[in-house]
Protein backbone atom coordinates (compact mmCIF):
# COMPACT_ATOMS: atom_id res chain seq x y z
CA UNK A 1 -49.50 12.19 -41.81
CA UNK A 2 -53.06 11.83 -41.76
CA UNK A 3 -52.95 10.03 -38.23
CA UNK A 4 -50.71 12.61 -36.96
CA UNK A 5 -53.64 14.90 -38.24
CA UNK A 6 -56.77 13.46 -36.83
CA UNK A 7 -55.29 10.64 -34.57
CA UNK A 8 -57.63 7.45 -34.11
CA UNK A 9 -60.30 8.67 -36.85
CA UNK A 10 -57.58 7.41 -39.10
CA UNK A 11 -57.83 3.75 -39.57
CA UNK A 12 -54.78 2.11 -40.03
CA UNK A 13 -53.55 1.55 -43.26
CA UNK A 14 -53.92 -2.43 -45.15
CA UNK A 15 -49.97 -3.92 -44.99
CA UNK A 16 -48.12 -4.58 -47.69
CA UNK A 17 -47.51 -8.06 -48.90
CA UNK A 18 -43.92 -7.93 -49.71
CA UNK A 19 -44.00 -11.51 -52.34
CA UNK A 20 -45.58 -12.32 -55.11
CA UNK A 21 -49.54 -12.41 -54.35
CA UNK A 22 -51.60 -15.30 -55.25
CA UNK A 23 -54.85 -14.40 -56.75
CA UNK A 24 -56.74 -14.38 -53.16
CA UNK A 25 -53.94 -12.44 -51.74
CA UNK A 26 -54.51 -10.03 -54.45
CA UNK A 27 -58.60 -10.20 -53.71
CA UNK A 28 -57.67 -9.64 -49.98
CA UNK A 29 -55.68 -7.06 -50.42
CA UNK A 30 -57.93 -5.57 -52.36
CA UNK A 31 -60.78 -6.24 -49.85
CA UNK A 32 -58.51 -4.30 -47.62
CA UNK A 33 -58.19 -1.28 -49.33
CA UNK A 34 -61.56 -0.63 -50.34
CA UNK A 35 -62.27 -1.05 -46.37
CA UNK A 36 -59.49 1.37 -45.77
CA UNK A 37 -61.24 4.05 -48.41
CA UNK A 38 -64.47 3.64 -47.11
CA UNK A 39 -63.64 4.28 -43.87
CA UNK A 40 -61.46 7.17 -44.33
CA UNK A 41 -64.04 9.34 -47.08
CA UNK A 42 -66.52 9.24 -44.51
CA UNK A 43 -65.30 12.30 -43.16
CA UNK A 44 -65.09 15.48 -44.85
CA UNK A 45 -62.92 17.30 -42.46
CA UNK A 46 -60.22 14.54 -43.96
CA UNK A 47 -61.36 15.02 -47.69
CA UNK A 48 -61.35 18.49 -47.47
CA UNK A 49 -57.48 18.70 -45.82
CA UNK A 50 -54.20 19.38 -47.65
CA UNK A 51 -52.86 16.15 -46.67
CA UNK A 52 -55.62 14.10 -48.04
CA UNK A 53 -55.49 15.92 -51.60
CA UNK A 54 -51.65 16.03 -51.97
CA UNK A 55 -51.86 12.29 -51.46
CA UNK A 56 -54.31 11.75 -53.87
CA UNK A 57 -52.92 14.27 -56.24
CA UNK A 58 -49.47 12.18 -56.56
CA UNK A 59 -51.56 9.13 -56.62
CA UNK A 60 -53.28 9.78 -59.82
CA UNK A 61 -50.07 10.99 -61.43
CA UNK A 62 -47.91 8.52 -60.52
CA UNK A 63 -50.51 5.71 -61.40
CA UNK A 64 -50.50 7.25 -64.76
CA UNK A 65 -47.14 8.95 -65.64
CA UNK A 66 -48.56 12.68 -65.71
CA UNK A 67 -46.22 15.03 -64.51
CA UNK A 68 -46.80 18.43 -63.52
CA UNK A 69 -46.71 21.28 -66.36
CA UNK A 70 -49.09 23.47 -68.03
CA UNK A 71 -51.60 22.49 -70.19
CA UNK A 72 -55.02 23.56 -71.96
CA UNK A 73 -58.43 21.82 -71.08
CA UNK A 74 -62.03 22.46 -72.27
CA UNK A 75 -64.57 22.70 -69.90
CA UNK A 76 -68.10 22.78 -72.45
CA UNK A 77 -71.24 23.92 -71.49
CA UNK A 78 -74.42 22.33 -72.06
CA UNK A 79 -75.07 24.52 -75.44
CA UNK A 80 -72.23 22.85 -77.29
CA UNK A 81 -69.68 25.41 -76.59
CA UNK A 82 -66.49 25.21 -74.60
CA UNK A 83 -64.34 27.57 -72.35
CA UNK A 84 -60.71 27.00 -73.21
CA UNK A 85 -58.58 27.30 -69.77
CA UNK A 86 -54.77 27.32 -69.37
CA UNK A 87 -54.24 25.38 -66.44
CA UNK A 88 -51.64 23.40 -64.21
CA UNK A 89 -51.77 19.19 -65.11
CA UNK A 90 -52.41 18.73 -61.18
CA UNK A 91 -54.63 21.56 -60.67
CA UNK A 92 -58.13 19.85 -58.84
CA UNK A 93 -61.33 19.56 -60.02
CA UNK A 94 -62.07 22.23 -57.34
CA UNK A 95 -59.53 24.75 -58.75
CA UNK A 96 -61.09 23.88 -62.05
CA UNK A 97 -64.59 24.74 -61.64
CA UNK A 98 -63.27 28.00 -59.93
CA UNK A 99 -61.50 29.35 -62.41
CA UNK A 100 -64.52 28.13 -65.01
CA UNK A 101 -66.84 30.11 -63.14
CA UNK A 102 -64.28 33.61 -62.55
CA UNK A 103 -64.09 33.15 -66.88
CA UNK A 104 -67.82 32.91 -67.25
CA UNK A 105 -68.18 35.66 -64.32
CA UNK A 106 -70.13 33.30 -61.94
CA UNK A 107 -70.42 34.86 -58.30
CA UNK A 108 -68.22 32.64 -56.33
CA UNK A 109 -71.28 32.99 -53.90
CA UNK A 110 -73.24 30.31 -56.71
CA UNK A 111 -70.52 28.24 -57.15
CA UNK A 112 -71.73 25.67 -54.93
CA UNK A 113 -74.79 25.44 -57.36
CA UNK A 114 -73.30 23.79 -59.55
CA UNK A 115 -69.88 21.04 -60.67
CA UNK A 116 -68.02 19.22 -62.81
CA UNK A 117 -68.98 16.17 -64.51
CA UNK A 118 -67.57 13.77 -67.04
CA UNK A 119 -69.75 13.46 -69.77
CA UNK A 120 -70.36 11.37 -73.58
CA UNK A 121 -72.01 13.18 -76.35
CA UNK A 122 -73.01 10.27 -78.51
CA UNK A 123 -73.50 10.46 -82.12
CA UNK A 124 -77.08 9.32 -82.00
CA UNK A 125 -78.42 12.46 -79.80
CA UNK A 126 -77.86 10.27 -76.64
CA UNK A 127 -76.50 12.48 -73.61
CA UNK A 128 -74.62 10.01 -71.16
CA UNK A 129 -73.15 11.58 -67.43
CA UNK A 130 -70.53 9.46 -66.64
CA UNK A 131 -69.66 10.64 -63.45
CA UNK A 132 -69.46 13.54 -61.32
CA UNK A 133 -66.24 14.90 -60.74
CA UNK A 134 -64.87 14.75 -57.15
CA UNK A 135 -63.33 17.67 -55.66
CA UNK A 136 -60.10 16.33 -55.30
CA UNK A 137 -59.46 14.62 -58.55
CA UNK A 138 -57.43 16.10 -61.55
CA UNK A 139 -59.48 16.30 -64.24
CA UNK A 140 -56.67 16.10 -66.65
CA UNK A 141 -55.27 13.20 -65.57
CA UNK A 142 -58.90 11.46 -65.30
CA UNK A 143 -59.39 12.52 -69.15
CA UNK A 144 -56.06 11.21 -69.89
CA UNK A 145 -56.86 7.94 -68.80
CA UNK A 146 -60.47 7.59 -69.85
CA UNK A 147 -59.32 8.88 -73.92
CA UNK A 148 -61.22 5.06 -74.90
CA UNK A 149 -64.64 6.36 -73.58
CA UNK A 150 -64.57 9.86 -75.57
CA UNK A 151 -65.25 11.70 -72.63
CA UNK A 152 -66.00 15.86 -72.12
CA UNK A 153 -65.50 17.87 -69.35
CA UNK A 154 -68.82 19.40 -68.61
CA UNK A 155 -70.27 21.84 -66.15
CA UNK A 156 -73.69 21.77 -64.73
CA UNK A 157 -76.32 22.42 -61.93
CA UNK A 158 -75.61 20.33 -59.27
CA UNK A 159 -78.70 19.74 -57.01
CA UNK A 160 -81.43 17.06 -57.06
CA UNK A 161 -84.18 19.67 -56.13
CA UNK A 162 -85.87 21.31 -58.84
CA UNK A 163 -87.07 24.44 -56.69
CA UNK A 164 -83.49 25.85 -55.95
CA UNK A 165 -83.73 26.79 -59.51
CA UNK A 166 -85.46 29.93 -57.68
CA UNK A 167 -82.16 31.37 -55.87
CA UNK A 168 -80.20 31.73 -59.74
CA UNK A 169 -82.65 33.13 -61.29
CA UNK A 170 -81.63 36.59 -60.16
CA UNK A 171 -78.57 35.82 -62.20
CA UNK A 172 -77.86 36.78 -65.70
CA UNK A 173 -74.65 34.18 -65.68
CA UNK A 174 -76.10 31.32 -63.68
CA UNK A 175 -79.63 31.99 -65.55
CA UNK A 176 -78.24 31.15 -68.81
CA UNK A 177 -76.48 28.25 -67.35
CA UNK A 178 -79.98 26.74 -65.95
CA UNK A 179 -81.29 27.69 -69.33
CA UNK A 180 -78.72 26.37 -71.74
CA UNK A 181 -79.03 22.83 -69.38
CA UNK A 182 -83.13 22.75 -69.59
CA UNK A 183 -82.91 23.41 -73.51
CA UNK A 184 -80.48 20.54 -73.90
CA UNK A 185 -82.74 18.12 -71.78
CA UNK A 186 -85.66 18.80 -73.32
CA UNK A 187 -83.77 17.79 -76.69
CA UNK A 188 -82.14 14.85 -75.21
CA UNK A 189 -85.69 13.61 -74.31
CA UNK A 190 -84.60 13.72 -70.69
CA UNK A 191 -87.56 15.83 -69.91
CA UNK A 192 -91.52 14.73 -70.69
CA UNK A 193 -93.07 17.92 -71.79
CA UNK A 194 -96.71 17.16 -73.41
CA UNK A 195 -97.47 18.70 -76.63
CA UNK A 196 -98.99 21.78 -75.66
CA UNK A 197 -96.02 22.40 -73.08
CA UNK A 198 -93.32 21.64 -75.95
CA UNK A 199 -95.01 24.58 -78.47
CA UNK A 200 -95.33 26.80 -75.18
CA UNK A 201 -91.43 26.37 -75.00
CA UNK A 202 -90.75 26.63 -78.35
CA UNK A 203 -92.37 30.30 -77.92
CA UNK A 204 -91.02 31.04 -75.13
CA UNK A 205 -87.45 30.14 -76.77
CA UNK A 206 -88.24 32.11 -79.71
CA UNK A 207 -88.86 34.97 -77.63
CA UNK A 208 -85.41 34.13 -75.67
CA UNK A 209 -88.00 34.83 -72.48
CA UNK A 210 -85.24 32.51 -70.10
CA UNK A 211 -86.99 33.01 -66.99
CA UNK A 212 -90.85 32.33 -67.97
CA UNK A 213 -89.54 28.99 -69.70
CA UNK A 214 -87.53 28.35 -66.50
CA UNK A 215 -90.61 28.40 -64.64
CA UNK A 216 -92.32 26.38 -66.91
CA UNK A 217 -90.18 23.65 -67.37
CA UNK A 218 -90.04 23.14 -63.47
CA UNK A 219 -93.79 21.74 -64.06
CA UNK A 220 -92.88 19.09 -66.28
CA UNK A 221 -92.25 15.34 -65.77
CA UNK A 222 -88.39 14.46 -64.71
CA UNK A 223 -86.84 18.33 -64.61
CA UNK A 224 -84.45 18.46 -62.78
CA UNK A 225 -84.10 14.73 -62.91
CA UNK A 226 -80.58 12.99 -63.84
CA UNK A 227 -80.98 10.33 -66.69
CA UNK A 228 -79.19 7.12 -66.68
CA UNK A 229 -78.19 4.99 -69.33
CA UNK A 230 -80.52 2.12 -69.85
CA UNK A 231 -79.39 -0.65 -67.27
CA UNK A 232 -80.35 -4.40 -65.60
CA UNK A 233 -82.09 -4.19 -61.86
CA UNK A 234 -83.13 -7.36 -60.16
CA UNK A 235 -86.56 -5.70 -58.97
CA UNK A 236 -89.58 -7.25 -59.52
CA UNK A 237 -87.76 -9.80 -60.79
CA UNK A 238 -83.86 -10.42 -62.19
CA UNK A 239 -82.49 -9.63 -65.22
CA UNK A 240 -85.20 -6.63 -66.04
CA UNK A 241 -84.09 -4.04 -68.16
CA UNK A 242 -85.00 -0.37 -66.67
CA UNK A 243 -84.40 3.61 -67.30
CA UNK A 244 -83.49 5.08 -64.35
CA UNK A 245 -84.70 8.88 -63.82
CA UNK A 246 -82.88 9.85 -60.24
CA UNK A 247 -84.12 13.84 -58.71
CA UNK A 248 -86.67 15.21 -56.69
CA UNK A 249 -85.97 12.76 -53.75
CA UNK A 250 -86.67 9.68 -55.78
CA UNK A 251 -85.41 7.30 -58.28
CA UNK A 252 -87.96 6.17 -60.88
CA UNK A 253 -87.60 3.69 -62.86
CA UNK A 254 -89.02 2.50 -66.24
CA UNK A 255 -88.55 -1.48 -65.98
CA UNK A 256 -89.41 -3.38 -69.24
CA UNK A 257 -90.95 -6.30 -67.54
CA UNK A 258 -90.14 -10.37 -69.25
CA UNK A 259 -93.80 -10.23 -70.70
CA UNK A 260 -92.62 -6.95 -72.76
CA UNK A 261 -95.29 -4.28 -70.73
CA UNK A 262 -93.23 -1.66 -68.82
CA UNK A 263 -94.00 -0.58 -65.18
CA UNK A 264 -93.03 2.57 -63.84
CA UNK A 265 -91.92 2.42 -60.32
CA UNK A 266 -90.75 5.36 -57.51
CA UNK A 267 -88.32 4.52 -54.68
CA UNK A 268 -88.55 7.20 -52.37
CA UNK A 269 -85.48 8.67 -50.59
CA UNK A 270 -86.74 8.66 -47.20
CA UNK A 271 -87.91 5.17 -47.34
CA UNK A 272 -84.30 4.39 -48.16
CA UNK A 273 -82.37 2.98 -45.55
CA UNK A 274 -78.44 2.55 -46.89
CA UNK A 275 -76.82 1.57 -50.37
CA UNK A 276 -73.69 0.12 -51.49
CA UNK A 277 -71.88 0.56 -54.40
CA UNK A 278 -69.63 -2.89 -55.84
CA UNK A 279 -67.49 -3.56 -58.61
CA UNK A 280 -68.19 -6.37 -60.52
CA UNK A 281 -65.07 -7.99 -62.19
CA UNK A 282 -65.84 -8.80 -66.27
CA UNK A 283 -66.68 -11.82 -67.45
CA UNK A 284 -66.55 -13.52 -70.68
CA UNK A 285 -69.60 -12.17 -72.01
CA UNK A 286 -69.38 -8.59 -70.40
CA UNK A 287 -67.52 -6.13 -69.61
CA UNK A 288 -66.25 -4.66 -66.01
CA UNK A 289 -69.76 -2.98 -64.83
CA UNK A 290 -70.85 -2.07 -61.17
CA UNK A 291 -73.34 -2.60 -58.79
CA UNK A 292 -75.46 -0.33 -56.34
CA UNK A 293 -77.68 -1.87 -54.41
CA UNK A 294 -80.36 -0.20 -51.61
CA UNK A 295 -82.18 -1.18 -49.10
CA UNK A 296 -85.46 0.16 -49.41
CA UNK A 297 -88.83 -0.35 -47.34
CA UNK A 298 -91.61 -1.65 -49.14
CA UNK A 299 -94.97 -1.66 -47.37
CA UNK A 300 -93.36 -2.60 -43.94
CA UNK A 301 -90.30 -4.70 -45.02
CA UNK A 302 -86.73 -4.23 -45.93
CA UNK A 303 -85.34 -5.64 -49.27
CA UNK A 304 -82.48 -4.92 -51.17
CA UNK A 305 -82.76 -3.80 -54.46
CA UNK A 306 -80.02 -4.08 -57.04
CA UNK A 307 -79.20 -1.69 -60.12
CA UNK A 308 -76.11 -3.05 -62.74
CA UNK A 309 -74.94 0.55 -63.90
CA UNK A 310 -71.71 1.66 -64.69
CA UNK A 311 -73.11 4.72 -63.66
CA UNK A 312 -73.23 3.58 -59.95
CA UNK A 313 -70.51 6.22 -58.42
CA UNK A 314 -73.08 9.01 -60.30
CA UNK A 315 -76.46 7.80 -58.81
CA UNK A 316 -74.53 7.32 -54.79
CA UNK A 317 -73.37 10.82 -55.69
CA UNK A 318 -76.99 11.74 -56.77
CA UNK A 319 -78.54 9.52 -53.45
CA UNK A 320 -76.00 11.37 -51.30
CA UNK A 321 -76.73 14.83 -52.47
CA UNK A 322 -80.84 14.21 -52.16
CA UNK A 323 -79.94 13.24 -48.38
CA UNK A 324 -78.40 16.32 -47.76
CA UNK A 325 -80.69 18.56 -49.37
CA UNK A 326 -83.41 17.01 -47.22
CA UNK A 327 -81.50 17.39 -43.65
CA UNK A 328 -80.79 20.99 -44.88
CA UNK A 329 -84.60 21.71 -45.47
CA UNK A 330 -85.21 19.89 -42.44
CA UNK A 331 -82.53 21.74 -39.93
CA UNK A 332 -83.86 25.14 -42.16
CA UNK A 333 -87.60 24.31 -41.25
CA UNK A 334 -86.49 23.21 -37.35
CA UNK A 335 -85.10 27.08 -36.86
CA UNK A 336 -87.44 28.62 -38.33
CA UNK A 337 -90.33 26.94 -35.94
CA UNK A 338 -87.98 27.84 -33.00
CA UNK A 339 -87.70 31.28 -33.23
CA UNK A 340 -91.51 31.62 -34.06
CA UNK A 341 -92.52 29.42 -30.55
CA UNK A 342 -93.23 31.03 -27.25
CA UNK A 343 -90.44 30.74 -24.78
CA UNK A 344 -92.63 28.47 -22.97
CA UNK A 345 -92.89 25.81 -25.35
CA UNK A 346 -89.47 25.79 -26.40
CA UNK A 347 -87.82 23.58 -24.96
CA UNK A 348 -90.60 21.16 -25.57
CA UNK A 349 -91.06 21.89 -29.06
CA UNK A 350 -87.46 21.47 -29.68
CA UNK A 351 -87.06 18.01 -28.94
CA UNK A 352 -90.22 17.37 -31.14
CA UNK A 353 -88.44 18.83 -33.87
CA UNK A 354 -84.81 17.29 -34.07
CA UNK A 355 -87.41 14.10 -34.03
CA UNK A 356 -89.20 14.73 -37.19
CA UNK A 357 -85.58 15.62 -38.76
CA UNK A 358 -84.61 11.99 -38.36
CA UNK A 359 -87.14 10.47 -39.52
CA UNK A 360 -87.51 12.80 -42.51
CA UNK A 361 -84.20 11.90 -43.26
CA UNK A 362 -84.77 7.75 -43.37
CA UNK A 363 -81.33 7.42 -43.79
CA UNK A 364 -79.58 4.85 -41.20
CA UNK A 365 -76.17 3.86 -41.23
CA UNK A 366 -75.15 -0.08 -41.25
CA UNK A 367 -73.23 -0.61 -38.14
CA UNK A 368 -72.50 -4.33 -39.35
CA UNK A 369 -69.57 -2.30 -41.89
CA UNK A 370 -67.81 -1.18 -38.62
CA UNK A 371 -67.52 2.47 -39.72
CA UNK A 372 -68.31 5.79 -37.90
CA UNK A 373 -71.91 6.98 -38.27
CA UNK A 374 -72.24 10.05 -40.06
CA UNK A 375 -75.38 11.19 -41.13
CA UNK A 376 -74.05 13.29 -44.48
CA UNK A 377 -71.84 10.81 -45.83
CA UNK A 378 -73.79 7.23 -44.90
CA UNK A 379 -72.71 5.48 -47.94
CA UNK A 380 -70.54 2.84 -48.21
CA UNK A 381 -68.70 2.54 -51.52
CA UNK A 382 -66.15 0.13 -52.90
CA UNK A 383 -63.48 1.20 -55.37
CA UNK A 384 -61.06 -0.45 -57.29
CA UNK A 385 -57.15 0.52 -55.83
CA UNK A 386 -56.79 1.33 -59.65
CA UNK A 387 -59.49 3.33 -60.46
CA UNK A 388 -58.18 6.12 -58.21
């Protein structure tokens, strides 16, 4: 159906082995599929279609015996609270944050702000983001089959730079939102305030004065900033332990170094070139984990650096998003310079422009993967036929 759709953008789908598969047959096949998936999300025009999210709707049902009936789910906000919704068992994550936001009386015009993510609220004050919740999955069903992690169905800002906070502030739903978010960071230790900022907050909290501590949160270390769960990178040297901070078109990270002193180190988005996100099969010691690794310039030369985190599929959502953002700016700042030149230079100018929006991007795709270049979705992740 999907060929029939959009003809040779489809890749053809991995065949079917029809006996009993051997262990590589299995890993090929495997192989095969993740290919096939790779290929295929790299356009949105197929994501986005009716086709493409009826199969994927009957996917995740079938694979786990949900049928389709009504049921009640809890989307929670960052306060503690919940909104109770009746809802349909295949109803998407898309319909889902819809309907969250017509309860809370969101404009559907801010909508886009913001998503739904899976989420652990640990007993020890430790906030963990699991994932962020693609438009086309079921959140039921992905609860359903994730009961052994404890997971919540959260909503929250979705955007990577801390200035859009600007365009909700006019707001009163999606200002409490933002609020209710920055509160709960600041207690998960997710943002650095000093200690004359933390008793300015505390005020300003007091006084329930939203917007001024808004504003002033946006000047503190890591707002805005998504927190990962302590992990292992291989950078400056393997088997380093690190806190990953990912926003504000960078990932920082805290690495405990083998001589126990800690170095703080920024990988900047535009001197990223591609990443790749790899499941890791468990071993006797550990558990299944992932892999993301980027390839990042350092003072003139490519490397690859490698993060274990089973929060991989969160930080490629979180590297894809920061991409985006920064063409958006870019194409924003490009128009606005061309209506501002003199018909004279235009055409000049222009070219000059659509340069600097390349290279502001620094985003490249690998040709070696044999996929269609796309500059909004160059990412390259593998999944696991089951975790679908």
């Amino acid at each position: 159906q999907l060929r029939q759709l959009f003809g040779s953008a489809v890749p053809a789908f991995p065949p079917k082995f029809y006996l009993a598969m051997t262990k590589s047959m299995a890993d090929e096949r495997r192989s095969q599929l993740e290919q096939y998936l790779q290929n295929v999300t790299l356009d949105s025009n197929i994501t986005n279609s009716d086709v493409f999210i009826e199969f994927f709707r009957k996917l995740q049902q079938d694979t786990f015996k949900i049928r389709t009936q009504r049921a009640f789910l809890d989307v929670y906000l960052a306060d503690g609270s919940n909104i109770r919704l009746d809802i349909q068992t295949s109803d998407t994550a898309e319909r889902i944050l819809e309907v969250t936001s017509c309860k809370m009386g969101l404009s559907r015009e801010l909508i886009k702000y913001f998503s739904l993510f899976f989420f652990q609220d640990h007993d020890d004050g430790v906030l963990s983001v699991v994932k962020k919740v693609a438009d086309f999955e079921l959140p039921y069903v992905s609860l359903q089959s994730m009961k052994e992690l404890h997971c919540k169905l959260g909503i929250r800002k979705w955007y990577m730079d801390p200035s859009l906070d600007i365009l909700l502030m006019d707001c009163r739903i999606s200002l409490n939102l933002l609020y209710m978010q920055a509160i709960q960071e600041v207690k998960r230790n997710w943002v650095k305030p000093t200690e004359g900022q933390m008793q300015e907050l505390k005020l300003l909290q007091k006084n329930a004065n939203k917007a001024k501590f808004l504003e002033l949160i946006r000047e503190m270390q890591f707002y805005g900033y998504i927190r990962l769960d302590p992990c292992i990178c291989d950078y400056p040297e393997e088997g380093c332990s690190a806190d990953i901070y990912v926003g504000n078109n960078e990932i920082i990270c805290s690495i405990k170094l083998p001589t126990n002193l800690t170095k703080e180190v920024s990988f900047k988005i535009n001197r990223l070139r591609s990443w790749q996100v790899t499941f890791l099969a468990a071993t006797k010691d550990e558990d299944d984990t992932l892999e993301l690794r980027f390839e990042y310039n350092d003072s003139g030369t490519w490397q690859w650096i490698i993060l274990y985190t089973k929060q991989a599929f969160l930080l490629s959502s979180c590297l894809k998003k920061m991409i985006s953002e920064q063409m958006m700016k870019a194409a924003k700042e490009g128009q606005e310079m061309e209506i501002k030149m003199p018909e004279s230079t235009k055409n000049s100018k222009k070219s000059i422009i659509q340069q600097k929006q390349v290279i502001h991007s620094g985003f490249i795709s690998r040709k070696r993967f044999l996929v269609r270049p796309n500059e909004d979705d160059c990412v390259f992740e593998k999944i696991r036929e089951e975790d679908l």
